[in-house]
N, C-alpha and C. Protein backbone atom coordinates (compact mmCIF):
# COMPACT_ATOMS: atom_id res chain seq x y z
N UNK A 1 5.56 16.47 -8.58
CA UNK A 1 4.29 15.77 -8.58
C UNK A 1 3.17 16.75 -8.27
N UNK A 2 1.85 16.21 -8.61
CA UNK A 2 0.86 17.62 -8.83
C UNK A 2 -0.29 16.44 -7.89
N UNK A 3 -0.89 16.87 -6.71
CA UNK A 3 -2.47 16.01 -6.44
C UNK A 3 -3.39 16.73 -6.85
N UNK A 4 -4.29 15.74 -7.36
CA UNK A 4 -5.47 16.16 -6.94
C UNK A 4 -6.66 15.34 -6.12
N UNK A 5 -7.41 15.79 -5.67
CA UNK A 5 -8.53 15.49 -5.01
C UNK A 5 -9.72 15.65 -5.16
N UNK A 6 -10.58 14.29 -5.13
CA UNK A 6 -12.01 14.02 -5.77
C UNK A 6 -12.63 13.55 -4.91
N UNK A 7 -13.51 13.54 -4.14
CA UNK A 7 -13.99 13.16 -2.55
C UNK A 7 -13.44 12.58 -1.92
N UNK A 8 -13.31 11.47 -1.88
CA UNK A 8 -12.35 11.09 -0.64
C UNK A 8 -11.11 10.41 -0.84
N UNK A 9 -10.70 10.51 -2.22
CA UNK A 9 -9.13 10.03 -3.18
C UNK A 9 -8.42 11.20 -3.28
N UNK A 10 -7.19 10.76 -3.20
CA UNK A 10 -5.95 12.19 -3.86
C UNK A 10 -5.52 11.41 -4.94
N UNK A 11 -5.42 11.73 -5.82
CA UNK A 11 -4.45 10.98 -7.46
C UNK A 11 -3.32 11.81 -7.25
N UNK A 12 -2.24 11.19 -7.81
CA UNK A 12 -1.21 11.30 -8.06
C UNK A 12 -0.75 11.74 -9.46
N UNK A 13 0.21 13.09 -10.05
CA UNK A 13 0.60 12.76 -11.52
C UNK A 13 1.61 13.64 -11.84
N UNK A 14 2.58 13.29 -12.56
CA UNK A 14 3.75 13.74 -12.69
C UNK A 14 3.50 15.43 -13.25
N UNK A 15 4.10 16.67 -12.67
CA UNK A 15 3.97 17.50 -13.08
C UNK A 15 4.07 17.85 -14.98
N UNK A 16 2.98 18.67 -15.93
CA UNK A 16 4.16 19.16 -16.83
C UNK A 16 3.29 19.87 -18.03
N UNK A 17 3.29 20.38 -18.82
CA UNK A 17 2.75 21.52 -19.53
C UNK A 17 1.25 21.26 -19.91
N UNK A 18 1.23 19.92 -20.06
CA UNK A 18 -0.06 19.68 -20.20
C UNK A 18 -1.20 19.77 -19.15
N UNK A 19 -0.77 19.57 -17.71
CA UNK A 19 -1.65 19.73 -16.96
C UNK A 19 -2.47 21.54 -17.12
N UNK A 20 -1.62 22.13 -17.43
CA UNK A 20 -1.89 23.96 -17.48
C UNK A 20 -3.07 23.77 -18.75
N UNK A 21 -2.57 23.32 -19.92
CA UNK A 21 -3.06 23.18 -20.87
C UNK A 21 -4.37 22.24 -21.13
N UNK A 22 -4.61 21.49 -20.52
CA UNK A 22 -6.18 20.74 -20.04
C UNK A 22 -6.61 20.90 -18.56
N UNK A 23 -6.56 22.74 -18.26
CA UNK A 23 -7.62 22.23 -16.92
C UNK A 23 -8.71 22.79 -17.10
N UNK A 24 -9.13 23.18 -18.05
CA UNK A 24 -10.32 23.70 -18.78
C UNK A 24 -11.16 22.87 -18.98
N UNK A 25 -11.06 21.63 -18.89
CA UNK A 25 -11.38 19.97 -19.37
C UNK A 25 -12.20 19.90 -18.01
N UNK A 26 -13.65 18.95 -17.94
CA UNK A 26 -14.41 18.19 -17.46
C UNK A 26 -13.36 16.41 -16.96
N UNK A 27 -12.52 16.50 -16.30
CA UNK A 27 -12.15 15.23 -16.13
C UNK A 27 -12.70 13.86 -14.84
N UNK A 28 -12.82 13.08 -15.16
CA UNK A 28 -13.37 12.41 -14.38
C UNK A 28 -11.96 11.50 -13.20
N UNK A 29 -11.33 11.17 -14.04
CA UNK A 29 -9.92 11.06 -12.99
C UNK A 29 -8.69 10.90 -13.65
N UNK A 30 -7.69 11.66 -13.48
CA UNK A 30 -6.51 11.75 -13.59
C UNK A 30 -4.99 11.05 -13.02
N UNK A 31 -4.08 10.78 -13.48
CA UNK A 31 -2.98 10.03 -12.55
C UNK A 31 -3.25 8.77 -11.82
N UNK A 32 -2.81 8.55 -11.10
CA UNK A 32 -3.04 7.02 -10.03
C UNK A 32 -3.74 7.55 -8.71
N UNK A 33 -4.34 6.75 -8.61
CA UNK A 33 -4.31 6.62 -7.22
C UNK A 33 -3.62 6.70 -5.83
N UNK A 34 -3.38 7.77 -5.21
CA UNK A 34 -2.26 7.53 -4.24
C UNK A 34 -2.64 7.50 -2.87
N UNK A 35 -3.90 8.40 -2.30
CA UNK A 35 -4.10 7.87 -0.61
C UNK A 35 -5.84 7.82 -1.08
N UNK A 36 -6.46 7.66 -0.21
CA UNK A 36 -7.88 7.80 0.09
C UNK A 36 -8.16 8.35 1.54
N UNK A 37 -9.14 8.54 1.84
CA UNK A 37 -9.26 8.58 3.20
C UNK A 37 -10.67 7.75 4.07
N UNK A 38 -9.78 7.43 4.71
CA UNK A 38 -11.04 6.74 6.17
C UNK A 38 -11.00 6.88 7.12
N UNK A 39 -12.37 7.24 7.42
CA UNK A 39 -13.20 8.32 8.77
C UNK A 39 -11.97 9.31 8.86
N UNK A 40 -11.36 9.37 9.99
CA UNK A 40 -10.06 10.53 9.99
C UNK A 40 -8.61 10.38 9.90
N UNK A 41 -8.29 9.41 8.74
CA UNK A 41 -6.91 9.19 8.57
C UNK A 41 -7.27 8.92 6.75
N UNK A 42 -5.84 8.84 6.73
CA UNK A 42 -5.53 9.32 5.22
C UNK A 42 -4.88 8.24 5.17
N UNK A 43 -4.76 7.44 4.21
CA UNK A 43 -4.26 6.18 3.93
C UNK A 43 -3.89 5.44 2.63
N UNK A 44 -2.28 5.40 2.48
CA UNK A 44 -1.83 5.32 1.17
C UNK A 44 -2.43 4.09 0.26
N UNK A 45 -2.26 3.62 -0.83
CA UNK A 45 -3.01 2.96 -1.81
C UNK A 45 -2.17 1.88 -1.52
N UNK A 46 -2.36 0.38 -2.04
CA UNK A 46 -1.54 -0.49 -2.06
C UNK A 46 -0.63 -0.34 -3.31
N UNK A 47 -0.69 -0.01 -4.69
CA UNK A 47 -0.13 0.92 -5.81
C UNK A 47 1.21 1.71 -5.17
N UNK A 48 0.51 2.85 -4.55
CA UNK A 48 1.47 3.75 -4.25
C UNK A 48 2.94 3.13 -3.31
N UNK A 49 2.58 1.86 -2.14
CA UNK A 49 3.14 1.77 -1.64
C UNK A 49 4.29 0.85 -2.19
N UNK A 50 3.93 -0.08 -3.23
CA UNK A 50 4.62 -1.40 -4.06
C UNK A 50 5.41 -0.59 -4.80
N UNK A 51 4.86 0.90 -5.42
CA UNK A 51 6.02 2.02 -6.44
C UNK A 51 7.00 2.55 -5.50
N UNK A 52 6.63 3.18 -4.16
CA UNK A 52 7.21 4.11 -3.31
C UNK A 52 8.00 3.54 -1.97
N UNK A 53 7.24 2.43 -1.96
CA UNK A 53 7.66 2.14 -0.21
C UNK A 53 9.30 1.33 0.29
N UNK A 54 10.30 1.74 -0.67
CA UNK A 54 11.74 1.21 -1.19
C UNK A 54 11.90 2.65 -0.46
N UNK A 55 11.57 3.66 -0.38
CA UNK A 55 11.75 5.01 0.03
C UNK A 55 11.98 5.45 1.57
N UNK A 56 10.59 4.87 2.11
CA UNK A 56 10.19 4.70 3.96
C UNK A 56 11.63 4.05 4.29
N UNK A 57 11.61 5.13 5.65
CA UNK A 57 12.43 4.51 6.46
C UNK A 57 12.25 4.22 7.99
N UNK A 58 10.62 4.90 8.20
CA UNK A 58 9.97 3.63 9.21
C UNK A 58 9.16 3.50 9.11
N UNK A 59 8.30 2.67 9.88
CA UNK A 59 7.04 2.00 9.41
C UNK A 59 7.13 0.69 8.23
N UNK A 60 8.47 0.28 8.57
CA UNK A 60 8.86 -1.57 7.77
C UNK A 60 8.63 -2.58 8.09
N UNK A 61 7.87 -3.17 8.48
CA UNK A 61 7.68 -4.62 8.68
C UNK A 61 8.25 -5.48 7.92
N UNK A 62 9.48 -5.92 7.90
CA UNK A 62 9.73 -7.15 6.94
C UNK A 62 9.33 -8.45 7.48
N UNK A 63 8.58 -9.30 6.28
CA UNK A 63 8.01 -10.00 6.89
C UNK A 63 9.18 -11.58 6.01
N UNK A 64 8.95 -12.77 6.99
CA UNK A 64 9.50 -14.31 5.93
C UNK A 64 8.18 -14.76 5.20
N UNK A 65 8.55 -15.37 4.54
CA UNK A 65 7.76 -16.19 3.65
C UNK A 65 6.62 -16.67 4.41
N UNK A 66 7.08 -17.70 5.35
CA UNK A 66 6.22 -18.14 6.08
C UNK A 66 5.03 -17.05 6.52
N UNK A 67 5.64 -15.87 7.12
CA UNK A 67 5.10 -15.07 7.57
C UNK A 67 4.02 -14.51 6.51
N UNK A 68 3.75 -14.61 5.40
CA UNK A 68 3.38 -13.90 4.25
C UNK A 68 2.20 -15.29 4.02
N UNK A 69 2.86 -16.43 3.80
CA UNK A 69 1.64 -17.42 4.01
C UNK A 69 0.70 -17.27 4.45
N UNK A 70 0.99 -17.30 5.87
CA UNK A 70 -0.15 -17.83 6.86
C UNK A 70 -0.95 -16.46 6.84
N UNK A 71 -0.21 -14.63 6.60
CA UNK A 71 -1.11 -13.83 6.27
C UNK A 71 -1.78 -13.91 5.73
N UNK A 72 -1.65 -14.08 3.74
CA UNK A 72 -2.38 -14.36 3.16
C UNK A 72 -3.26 -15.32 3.21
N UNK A 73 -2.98 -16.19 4.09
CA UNK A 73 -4.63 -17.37 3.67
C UNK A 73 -5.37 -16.73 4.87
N UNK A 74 -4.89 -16.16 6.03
CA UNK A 74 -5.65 -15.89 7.22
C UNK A 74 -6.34 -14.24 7.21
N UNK A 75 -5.91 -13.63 6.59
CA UNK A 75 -5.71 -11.87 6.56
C UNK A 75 -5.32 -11.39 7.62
N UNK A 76 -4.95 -12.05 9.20
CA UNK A 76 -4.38 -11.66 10.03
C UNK A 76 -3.67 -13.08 10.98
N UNK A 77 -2.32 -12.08 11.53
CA UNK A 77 -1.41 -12.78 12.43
C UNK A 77 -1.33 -12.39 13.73
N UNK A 78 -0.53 -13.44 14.07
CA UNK A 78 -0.07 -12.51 15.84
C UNK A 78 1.26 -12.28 14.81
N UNK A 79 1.73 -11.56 15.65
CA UNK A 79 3.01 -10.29 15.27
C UNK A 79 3.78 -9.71 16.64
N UNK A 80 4.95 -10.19 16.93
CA UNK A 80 5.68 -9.66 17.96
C UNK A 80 6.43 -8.76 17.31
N UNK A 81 6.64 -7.42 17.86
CA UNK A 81 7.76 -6.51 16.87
C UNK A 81 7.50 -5.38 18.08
N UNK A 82 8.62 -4.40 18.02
CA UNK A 82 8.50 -3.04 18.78
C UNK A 82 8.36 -2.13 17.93
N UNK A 83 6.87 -1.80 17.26
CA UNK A 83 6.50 -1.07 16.32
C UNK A 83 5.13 -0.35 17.23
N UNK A 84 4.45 0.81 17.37
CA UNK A 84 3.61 1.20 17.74
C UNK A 84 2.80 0.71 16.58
N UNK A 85 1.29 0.58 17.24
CA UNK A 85 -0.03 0.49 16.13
C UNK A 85 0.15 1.46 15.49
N UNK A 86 -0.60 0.90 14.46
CA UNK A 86 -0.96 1.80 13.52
C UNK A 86 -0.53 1.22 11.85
N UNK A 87 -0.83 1.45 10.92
CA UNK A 87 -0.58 1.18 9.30
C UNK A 87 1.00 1.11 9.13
N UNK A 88 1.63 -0.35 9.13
CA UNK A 88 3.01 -0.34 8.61
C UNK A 88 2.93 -0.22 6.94
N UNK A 89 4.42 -0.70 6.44
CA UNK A 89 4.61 -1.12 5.40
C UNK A 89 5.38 -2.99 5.40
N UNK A 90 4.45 -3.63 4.52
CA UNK A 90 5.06 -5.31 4.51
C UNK A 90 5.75 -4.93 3.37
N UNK A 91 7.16 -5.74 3.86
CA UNK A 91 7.83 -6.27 3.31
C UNK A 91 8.35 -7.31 2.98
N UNK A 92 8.82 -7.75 1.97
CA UNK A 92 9.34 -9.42 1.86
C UNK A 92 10.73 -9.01 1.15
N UNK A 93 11.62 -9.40 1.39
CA UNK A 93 12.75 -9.45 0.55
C UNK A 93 13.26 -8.28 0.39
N UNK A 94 13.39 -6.81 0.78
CA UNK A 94 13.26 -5.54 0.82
C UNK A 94 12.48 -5.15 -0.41
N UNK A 95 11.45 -5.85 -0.63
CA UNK A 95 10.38 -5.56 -1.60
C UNK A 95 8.87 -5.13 -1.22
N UNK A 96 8.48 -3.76 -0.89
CA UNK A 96 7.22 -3.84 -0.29
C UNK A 96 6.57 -4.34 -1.24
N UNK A 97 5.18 -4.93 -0.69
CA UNK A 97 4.06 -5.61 -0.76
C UNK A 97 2.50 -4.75 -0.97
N UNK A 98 2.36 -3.75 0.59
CA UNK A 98 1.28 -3.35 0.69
C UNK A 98 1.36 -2.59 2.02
N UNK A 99 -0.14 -2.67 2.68
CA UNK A 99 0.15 -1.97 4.16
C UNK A 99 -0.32 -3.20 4.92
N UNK A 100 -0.21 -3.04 6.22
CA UNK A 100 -0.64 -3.68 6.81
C UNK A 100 -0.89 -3.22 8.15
N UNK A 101 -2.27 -3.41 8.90
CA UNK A 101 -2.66 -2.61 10.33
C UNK A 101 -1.87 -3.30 11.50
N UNK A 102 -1.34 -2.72 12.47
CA UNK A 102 -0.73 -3.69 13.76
C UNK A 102 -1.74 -3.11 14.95
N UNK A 103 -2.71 -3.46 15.48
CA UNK A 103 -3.19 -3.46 16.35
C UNK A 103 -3.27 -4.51 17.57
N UNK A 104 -2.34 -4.10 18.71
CA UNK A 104 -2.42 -5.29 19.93
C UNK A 104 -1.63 -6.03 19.97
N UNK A 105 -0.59 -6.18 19.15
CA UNK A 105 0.03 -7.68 18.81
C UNK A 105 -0.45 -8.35 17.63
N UNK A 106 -1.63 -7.76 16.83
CA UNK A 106 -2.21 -8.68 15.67
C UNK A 106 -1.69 -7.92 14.29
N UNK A 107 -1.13 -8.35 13.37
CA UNK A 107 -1.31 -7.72 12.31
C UNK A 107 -2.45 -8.19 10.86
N UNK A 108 -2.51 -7.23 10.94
CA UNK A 108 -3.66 -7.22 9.79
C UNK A 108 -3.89 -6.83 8.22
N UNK A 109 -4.05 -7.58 7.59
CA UNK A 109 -3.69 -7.22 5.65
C UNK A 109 -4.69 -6.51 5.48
N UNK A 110 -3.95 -5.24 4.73
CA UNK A 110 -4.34 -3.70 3.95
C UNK A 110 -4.71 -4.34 2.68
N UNK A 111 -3.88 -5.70 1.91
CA UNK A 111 -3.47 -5.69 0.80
C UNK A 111 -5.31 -6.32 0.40
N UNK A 112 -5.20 -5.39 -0.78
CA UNK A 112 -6.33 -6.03 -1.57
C UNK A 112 -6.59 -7.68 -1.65
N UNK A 113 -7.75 -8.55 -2.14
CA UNK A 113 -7.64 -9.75 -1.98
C UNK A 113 -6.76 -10.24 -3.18
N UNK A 114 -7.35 -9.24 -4.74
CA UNK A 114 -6.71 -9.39 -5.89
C UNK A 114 -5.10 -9.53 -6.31
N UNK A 115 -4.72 -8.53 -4.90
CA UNK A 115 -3.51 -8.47 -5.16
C UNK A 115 -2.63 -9.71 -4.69
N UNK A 116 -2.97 -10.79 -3.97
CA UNK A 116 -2.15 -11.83 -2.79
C UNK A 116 -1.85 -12.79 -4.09
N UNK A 117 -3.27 -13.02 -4.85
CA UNK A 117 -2.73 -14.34 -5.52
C UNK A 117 -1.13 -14.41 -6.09
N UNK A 118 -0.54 -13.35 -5.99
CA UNK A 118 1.08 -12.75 -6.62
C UNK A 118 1.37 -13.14 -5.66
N UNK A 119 1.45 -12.59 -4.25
CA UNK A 119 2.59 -12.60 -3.20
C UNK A 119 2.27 -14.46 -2.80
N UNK A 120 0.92 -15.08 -3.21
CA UNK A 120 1.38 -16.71 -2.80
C UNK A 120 2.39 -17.09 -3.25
N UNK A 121 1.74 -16.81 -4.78
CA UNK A 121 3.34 -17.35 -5.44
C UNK A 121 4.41 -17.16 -5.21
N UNK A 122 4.98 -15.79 -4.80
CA UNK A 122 6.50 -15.53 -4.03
C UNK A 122 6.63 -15.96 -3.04
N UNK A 123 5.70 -15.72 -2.07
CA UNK A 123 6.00 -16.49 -0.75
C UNK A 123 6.27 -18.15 -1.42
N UNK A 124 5.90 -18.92 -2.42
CA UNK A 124 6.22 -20.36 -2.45
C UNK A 124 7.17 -20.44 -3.42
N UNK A 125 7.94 -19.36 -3.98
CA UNK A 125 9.30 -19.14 -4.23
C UNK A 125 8.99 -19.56 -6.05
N UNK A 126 7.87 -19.39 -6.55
CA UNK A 126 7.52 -19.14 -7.83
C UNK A 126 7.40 -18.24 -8.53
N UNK A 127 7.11 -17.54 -9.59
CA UNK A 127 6.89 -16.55 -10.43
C UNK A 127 5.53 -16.71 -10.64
N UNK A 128 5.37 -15.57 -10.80
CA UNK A 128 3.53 -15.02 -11.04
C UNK A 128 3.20 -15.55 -12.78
């Protein structure tokens, strides 16, 4: 994999002859999206994490259905878990989702708003 970086995004893109061969090119953005950054932390994409986060092996929050509900309509829960703060990964079903902040006992949705109308439907055991 090859990054690059454009103010405050890193893209993501599979290495391979062509990158050598168009960097002569004016490009405006390349590959996906994979972290950004805010104020002084670096922070993966919701993208990157739904492709990659089958990978992590800490920082898992698996969450129930229920649990995924009441996130999504609320954007935050109370959350008992022995996880330090900081940016997990949600899971449902060993399927990540997105990120999500744990500060205090509260957890808090990373996930875009665009992206939930999907996870209602799974959380209510439908197809998108």
């Amino acid at each position: 994999m090859a990054f690059f970086r454009r103010k405050d995004a890193w893209r993501m893109i599979r290495r391979s002859d062509h990158l050598q061969r168009s960097a002569g090119y004016k490009v405006c953005a390349v590959g996906m999206k994979a972290f950004h950054e805010i104020n002084a932390y670096i922070k993966p994409t919701t993208r990157l994490i739904q492709l990659m986060g089958q990978l992590a092996t800490r920082g898992r929050l698996e969450l129930d259905e229920s649990d995924l509900s009441r996130l999504v309509e609320a954007r935050e829960i109370q959350m008992e878990c022995e996880m330090d703060d900081g940016y997990v990964i949600l899971v449902l079903r060993d399927r990540p989702l997105g990120l999500g902040l744990l500060l205090k006992g509260r957890l808090l949705s990373q996930i875009p708003k665009k992206e939930t109308r999907f996870f209602e439907k799974k959380a209510q055991g439908t197809r998108p």
